[in-house]
N, C-alpha and C. Protein backbone atom coordinates (compact mmCIF):
# COMPACT_ATOMS: atom_id res chain seq x y z
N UNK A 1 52.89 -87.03 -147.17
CA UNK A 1 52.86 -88.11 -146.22
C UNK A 1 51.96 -89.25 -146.72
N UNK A 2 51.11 -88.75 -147.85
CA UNK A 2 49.89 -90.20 -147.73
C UNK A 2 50.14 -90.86 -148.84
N UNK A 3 51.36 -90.35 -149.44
CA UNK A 3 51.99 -91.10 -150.99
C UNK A 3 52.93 -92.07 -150.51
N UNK A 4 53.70 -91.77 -149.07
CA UNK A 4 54.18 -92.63 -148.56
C UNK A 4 53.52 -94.02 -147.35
N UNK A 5 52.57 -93.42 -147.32
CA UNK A 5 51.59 -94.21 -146.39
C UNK A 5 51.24 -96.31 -147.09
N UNK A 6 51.25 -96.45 -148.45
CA UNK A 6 51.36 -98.00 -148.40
C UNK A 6 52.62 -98.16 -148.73
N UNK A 7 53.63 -97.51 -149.08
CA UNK A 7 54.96 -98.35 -149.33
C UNK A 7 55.33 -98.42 -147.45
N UNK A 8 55.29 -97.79 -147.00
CA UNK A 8 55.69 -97.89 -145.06
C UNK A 8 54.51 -99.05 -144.76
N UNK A 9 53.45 -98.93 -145.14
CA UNK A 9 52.93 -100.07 -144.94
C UNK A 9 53.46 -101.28 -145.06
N UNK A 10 53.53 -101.61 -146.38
CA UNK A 10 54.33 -102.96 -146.88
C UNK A 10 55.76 -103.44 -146.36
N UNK A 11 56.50 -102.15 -146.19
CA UNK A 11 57.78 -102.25 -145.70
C UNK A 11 57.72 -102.71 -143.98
N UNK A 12 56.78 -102.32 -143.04
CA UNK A 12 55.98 -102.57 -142.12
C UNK A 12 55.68 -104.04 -141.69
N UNK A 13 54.69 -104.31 -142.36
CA UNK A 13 54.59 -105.96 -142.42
C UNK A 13 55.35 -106.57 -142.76
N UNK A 14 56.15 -106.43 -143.56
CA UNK A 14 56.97 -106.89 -144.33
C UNK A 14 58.39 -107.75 -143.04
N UNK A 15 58.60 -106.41 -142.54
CA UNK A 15 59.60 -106.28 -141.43
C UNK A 15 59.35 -107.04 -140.19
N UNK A 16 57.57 -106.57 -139.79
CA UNK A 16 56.75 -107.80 -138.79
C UNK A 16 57.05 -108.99 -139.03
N UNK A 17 56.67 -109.29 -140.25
CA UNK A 17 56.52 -110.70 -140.33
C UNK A 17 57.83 -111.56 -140.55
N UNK A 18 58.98 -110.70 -140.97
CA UNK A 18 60.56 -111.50 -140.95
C UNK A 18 61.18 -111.85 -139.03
N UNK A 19 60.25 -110.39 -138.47
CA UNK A 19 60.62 -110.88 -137.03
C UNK A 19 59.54 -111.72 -136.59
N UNK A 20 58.79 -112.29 -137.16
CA UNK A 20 58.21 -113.43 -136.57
C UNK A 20 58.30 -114.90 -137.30
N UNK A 21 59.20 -114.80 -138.06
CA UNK A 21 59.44 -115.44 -139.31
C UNK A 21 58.36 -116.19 -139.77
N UNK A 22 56.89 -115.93 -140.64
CA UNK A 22 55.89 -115.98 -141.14
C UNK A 22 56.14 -115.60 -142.75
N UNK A 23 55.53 -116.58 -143.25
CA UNK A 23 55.31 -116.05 -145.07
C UNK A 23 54.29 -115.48 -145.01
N UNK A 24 54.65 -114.22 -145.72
CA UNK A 24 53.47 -112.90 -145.96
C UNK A 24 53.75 -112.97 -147.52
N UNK A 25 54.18 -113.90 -148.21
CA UNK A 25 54.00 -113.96 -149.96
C UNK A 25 53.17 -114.65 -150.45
N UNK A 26 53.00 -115.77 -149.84
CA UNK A 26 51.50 -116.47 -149.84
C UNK A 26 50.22 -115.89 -149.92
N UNK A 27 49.88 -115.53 -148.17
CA UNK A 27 48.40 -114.61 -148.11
C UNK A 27 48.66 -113.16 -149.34
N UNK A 28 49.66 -112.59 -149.83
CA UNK A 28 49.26 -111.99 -150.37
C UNK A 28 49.17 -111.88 -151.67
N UNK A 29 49.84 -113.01 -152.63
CA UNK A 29 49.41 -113.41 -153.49
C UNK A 29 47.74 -113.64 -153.85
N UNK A 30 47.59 -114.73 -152.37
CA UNK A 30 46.12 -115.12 -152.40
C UNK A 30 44.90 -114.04 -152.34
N UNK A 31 45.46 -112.81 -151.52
CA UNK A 31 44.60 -111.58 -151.51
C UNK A 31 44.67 -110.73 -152.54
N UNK A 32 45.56 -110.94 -153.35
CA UNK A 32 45.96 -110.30 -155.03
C UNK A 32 44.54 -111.14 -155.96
N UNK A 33 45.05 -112.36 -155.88
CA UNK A 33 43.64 -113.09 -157.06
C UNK A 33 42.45 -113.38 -156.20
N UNK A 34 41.92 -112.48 -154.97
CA UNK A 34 40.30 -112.61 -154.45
C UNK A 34 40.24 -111.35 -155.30
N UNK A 35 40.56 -110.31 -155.04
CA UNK A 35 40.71 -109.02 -155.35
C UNK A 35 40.33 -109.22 -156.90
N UNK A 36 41.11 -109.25 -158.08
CA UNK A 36 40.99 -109.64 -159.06
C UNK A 36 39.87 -110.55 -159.59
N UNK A 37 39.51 -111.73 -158.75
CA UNK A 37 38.11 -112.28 -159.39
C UNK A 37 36.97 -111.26 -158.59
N UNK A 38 36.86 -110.60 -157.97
CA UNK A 38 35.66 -109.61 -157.37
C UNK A 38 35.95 -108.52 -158.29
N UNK A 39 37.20 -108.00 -159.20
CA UNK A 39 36.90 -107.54 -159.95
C UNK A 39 36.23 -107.60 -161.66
N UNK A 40 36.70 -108.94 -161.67
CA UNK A 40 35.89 -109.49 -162.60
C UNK A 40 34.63 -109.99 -162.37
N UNK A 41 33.86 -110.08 -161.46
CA UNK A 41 32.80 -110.35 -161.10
C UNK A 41 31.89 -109.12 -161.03
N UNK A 42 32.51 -107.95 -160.37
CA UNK A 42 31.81 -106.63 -160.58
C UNK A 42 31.76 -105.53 -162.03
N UNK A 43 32.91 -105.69 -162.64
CA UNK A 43 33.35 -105.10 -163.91
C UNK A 43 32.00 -105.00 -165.49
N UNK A 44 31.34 -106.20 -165.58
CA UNK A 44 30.17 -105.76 -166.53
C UNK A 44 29.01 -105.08 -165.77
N UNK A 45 29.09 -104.92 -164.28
CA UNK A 45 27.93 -103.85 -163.91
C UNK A 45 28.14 -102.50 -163.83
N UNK A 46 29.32 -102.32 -163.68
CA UNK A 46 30.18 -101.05 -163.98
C UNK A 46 30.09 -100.65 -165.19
N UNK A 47 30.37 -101.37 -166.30
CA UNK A 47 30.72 -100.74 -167.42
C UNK A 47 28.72 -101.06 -167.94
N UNK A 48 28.11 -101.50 -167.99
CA UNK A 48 26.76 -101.22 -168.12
C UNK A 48 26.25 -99.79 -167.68
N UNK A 49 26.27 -99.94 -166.41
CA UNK A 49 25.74 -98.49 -165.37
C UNK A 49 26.84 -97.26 -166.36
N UNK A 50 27.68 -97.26 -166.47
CA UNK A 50 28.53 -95.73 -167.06
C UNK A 50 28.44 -95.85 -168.47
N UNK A 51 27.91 -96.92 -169.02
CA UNK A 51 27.81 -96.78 -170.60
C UNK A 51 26.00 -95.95 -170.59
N UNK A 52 25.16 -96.69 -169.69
CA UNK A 52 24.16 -95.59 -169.44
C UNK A 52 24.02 -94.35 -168.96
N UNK A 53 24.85 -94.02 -168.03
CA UNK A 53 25.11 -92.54 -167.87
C UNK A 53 25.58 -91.60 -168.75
N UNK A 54 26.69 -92.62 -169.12
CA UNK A 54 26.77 -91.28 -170.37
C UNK A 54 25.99 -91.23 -171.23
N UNK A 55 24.92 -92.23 -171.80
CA UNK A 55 24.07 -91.91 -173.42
C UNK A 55 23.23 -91.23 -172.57
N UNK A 56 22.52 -91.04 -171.56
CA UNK A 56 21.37 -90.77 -170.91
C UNK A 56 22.01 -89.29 -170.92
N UNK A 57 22.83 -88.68 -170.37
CA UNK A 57 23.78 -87.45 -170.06
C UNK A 57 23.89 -86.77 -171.73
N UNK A 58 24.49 -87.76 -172.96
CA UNK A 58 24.54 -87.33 -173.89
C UNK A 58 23.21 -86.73 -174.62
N UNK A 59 22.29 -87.81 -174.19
CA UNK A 59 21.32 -87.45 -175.56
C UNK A 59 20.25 -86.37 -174.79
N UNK A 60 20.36 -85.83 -174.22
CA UNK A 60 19.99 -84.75 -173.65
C UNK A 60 18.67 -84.96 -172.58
N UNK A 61 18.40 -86.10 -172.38
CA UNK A 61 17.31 -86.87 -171.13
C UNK A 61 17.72 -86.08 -169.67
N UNK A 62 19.01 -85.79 -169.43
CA UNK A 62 18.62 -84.97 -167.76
C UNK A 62 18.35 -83.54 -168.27
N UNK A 63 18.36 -83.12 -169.42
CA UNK A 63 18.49 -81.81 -169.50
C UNK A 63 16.71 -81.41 -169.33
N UNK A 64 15.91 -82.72 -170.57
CA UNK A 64 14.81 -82.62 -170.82
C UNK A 64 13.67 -82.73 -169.60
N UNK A 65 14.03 -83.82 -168.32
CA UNK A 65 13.86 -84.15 -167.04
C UNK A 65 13.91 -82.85 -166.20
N UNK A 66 15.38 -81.88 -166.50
CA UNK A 66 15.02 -81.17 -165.43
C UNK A 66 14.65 -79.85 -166.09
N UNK A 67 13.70 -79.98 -167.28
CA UNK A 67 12.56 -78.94 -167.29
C UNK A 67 11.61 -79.26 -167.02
N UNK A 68 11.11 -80.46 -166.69
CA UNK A 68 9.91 -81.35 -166.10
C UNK A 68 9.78 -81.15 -164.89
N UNK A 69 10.90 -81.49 -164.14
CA UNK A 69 10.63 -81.62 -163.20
C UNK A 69 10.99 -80.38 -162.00
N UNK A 70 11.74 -78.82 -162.86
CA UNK A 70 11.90 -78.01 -161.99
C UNK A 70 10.72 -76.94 -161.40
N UNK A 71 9.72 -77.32 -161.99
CA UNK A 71 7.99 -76.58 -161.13
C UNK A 71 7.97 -77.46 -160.08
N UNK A 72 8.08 -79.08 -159.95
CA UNK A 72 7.58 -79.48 -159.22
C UNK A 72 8.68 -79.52 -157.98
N UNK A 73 9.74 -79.41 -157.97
CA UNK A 73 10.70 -78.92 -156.90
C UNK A 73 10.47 -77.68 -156.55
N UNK A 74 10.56 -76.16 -157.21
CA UNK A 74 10.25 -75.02 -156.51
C UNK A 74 8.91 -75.10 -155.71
N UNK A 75 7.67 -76.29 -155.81
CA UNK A 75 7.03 -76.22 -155.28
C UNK A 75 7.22 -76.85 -153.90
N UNK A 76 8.31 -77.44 -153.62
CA UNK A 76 8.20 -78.45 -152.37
C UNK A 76 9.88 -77.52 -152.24
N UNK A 77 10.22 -76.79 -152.25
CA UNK A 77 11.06 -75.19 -151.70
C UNK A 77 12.38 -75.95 -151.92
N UNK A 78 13.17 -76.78 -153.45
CA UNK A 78 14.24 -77.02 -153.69
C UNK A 78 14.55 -75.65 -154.97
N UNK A 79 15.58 -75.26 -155.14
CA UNK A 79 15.95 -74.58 -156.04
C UNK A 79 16.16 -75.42 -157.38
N UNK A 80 15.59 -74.85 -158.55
CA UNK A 80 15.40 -75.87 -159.47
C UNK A 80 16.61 -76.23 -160.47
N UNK A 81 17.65 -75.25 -159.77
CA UNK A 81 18.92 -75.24 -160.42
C UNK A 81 19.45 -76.76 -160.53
N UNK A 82 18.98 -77.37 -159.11
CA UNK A 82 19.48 -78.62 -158.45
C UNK A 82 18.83 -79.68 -159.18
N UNK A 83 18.22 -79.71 -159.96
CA UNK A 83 17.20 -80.95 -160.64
C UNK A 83 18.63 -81.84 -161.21
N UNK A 84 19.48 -80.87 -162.78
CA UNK A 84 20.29 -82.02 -163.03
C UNK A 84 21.23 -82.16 -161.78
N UNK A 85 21.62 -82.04 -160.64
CA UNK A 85 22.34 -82.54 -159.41
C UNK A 85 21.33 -83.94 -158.75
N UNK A 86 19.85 -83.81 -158.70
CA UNK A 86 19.73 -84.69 -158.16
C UNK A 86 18.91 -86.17 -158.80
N UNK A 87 18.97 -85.97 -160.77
CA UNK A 87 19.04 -86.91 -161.38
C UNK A 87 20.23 -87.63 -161.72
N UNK A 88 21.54 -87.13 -161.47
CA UNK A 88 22.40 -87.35 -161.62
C UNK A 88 23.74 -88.23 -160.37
N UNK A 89 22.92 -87.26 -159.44
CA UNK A 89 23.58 -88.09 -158.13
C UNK A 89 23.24 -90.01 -157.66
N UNK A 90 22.37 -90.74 -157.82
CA UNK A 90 21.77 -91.82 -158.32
C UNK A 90 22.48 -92.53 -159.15
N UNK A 91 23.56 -91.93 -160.12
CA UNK A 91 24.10 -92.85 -161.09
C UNK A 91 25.07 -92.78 -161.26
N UNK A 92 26.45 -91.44 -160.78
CA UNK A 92 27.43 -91.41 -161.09
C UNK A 92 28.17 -90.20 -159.88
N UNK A 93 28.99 -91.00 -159.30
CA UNK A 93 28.98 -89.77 -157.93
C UNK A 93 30.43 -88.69 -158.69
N UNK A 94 31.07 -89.26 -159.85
CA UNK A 94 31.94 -88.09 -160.10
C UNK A 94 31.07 -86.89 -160.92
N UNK A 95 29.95 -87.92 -161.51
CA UNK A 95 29.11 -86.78 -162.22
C UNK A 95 28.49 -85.85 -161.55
N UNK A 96 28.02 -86.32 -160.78
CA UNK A 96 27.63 -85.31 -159.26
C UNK A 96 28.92 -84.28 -159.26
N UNK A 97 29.95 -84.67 -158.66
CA UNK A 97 30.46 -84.11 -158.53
C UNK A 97 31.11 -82.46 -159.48
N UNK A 98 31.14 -83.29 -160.39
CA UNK A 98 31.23 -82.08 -161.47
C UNK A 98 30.04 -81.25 -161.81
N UNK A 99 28.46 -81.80 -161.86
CA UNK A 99 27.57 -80.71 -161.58
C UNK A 99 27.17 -80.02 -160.28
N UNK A 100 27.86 -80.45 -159.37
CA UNK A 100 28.15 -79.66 -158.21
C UNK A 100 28.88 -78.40 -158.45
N UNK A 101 29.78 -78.90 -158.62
CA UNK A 101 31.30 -78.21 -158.82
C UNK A 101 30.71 -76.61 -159.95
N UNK A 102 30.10 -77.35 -160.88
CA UNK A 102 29.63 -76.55 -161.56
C UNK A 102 28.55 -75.15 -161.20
N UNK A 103 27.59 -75.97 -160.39
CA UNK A 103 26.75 -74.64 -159.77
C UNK A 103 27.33 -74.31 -158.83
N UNK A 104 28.38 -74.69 -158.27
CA UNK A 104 28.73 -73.32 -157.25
C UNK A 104 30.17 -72.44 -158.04
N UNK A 105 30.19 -72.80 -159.00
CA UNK A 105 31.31 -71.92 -159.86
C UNK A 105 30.22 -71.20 -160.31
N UNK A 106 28.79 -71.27 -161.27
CA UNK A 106 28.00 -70.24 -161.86
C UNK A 106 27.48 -69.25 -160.71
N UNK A 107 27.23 -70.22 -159.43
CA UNK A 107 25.94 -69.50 -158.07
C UNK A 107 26.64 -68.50 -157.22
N UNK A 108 28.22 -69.50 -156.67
CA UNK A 108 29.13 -69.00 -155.91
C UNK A 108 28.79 -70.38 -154.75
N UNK A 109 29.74 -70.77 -153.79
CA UNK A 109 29.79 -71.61 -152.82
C UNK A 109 28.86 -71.38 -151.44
N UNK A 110 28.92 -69.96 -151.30
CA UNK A 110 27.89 -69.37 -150.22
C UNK A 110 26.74 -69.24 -150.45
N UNK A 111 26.37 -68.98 -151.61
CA UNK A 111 24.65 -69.45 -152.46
C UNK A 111 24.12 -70.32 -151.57
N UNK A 112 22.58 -70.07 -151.78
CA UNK A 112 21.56 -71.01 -151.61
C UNK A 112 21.96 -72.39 -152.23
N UNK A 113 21.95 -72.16 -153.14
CA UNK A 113 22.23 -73.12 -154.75
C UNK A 113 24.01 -73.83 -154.44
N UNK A 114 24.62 -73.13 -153.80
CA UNK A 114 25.63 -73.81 -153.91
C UNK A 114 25.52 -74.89 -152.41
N UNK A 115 25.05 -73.83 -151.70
CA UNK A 115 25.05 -75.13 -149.67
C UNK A 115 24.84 -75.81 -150.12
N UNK A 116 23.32 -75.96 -150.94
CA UNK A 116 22.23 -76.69 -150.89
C UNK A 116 23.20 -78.26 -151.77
N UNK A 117 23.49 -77.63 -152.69
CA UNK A 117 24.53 -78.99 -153.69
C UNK A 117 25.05 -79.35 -152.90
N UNK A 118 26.26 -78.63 -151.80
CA UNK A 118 26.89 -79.35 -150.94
C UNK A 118 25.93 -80.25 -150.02
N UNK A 119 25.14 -79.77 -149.52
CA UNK A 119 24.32 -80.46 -148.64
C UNK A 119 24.03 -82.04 -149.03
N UNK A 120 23.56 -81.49 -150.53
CA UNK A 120 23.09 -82.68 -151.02
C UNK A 120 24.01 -84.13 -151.51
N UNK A 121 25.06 -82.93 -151.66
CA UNK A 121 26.32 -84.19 -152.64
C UNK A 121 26.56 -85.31 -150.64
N UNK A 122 26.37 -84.65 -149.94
CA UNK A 122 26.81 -85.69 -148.50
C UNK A 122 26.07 -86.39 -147.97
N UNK A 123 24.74 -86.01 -148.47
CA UNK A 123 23.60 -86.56 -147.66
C UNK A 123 22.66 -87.72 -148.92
N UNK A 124 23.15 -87.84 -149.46
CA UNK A 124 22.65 -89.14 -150.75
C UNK A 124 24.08 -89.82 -151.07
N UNK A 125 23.25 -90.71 -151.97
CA UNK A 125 23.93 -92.27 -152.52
C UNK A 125 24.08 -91.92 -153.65
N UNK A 126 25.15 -92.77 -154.55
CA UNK A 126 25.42 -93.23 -155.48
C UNK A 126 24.25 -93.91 -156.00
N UNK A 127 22.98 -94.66 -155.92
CA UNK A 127 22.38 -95.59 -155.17
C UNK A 127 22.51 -96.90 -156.29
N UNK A 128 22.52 -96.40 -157.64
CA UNK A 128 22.49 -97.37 -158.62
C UNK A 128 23.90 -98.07 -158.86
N UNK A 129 25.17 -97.05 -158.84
CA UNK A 129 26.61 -97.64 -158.70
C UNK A 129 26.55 -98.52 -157.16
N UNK A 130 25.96 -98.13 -156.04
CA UNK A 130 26.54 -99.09 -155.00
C UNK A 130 25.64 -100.20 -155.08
N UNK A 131 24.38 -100.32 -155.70
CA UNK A 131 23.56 -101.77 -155.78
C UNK A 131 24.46 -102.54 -157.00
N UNK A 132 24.80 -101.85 -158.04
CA UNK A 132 25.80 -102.77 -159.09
C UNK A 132 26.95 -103.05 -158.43
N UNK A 133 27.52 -102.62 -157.71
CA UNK A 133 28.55 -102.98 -157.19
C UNK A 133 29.07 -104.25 -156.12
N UNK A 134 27.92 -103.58 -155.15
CA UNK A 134 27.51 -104.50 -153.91
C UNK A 134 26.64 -105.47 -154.25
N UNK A 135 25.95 -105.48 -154.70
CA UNK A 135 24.65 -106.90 -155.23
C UNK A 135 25.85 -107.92 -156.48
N UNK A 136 26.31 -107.18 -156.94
CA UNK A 136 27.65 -107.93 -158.28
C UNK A 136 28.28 -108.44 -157.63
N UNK A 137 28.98 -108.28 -156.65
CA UNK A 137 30.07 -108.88 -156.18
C UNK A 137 29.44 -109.35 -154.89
N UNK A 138 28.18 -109.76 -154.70
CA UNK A 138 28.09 -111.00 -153.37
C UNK A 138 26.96 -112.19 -153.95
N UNK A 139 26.83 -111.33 -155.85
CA UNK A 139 25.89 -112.30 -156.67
C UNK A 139 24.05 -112.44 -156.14
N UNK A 140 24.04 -110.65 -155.97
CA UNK A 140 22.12 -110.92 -155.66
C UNK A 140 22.00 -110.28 -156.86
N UNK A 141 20.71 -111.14 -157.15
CA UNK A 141 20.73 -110.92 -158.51
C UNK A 141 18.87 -109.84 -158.75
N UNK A 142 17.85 -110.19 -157.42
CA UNK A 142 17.16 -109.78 -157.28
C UNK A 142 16.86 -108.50 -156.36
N UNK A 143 16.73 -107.19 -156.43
CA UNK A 143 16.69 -106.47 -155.67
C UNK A 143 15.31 -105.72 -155.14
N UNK A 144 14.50 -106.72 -155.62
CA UNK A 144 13.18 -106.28 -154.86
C UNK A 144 12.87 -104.59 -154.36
N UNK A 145 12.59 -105.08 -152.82
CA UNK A 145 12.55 -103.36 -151.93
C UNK A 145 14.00 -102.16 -152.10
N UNK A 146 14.84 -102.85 -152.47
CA UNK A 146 16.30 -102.35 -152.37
C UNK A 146 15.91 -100.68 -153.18
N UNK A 147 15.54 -101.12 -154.79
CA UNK A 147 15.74 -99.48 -154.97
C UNK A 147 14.54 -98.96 -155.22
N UNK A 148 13.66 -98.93 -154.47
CA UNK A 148 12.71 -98.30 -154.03
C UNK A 148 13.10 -97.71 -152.93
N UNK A 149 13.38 -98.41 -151.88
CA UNK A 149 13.85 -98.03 -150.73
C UNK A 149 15.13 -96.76 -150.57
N UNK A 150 16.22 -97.30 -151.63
CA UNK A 150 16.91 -96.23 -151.93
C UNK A 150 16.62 -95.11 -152.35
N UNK A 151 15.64 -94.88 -153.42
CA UNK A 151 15.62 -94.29 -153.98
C UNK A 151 14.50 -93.15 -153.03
N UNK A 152 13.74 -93.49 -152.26
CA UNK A 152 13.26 -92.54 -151.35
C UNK A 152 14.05 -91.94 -150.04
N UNK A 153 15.58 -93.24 -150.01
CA UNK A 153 15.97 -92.09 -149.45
C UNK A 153 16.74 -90.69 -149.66
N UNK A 154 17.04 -91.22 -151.08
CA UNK A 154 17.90 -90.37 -152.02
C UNK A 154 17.21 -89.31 -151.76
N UNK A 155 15.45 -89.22 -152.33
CA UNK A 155 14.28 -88.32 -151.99
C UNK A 155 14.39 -87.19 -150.75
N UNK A 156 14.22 -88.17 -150.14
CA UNK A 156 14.59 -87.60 -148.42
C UNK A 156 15.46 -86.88 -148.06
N UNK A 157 16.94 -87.20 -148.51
CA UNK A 157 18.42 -86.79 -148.66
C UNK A 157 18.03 -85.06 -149.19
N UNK A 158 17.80 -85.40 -150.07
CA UNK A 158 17.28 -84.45 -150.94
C UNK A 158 16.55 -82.97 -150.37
N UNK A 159 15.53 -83.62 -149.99
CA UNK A 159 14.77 -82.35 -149.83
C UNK A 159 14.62 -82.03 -148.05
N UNK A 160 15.43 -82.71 -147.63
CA UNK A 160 16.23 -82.81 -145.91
C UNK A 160 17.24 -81.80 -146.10
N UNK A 161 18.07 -81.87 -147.14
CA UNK A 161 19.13 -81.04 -147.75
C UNK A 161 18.83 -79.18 -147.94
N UNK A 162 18.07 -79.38 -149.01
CA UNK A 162 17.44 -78.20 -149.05
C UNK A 162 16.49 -77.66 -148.26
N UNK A 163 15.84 -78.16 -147.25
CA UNK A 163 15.31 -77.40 -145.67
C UNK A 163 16.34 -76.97 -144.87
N UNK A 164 17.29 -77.82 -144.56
CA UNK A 164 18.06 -77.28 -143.59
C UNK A 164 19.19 -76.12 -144.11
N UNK A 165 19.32 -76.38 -145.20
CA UNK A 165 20.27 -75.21 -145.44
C UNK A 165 19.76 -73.78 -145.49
N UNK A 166 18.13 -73.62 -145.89
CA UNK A 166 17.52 -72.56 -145.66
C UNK A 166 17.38 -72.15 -143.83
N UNK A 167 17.26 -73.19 -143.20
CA UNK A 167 16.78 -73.24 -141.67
C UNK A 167 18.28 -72.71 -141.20
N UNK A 168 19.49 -73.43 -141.66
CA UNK A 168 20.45 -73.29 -140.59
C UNK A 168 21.51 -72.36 -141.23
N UNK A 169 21.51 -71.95 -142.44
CA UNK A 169 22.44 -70.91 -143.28
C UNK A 169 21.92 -69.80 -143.19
């Protein structure tokens, strides 16, 4: 049903607008090239942000991070499995996704380790893809409080995540 969902669309309006006899080739031409310059307007923050994810991912920096930093999570009661999940969630939400995906294929889905990823993959941001994205395409070029602010709530997300899944699982 949802493969058919924009051609019934189009066919839809399409049909509206002959019974109201209105040009719908115009506005949508014109909504074709907004579309297109917002993608060219957002497109070098994209390909910046994922050309850094991956060298950062490649050269072994989350691996090295989350031996750093997994004492100081078991101490504030996150499982330290989750470190590369929650250096990673911040910069690339399919990458998330696949080290999600990943600890609950090694942990199992009913795991501590696996809620807890789920928990976490719903309750945080992208935060660095949606400031390149959203700040690119309305042209702020300064983001001051923005990822600070994000980035504690990512924090928050975080270790909000891993309380409650111990509290309520």
């Amino acid at each position: 049903m949802t493969d058919l969902l924009i051609p019934l669309l189009l066919i839809f309006v399409s049909v509206y607008a002959l019974g109201k006899k209105q040009d719908v080739y115009t506005p949508l031409v014109a909504g074709a090239q907004d579309g297109l310059r917002l993608l060219f307007s957002i497109a070098p923050a994209l390909i910046v942000l994922l050309t850094a994810v991956s060298m950062l991912r490649e050269s072994g920096f989350f691996d090295l991070m989350s031996q750093f930093l997994a004492p100081v999570c078991s101490l504030v009661g996150i499982p330290p499995e989750l470190v590369p999940l929650m250096l990673i969630r911040p910069f690339s939400g399919s990458a998330a996704l696949a080290v999600g995906a990943e600890l609950m294929r090694e942990y199992g889905a009913d795991s501590l380790v696996g809620r807890t990823a789920a928990v976490m993959l719903g309750s945080s941001e992208t935060t660095f893809y949606t400031i390149g994205v959203y700040f690119g395409a309305s042209g702020i070029k300064k983001t001051r409080y923005t990822i600070p602010a994000a980035i504690v709530a990512d924090l928050t997300g975080f270790f909000m995540a891993s309380l409650s899944v111990r509290l309520f699982f």
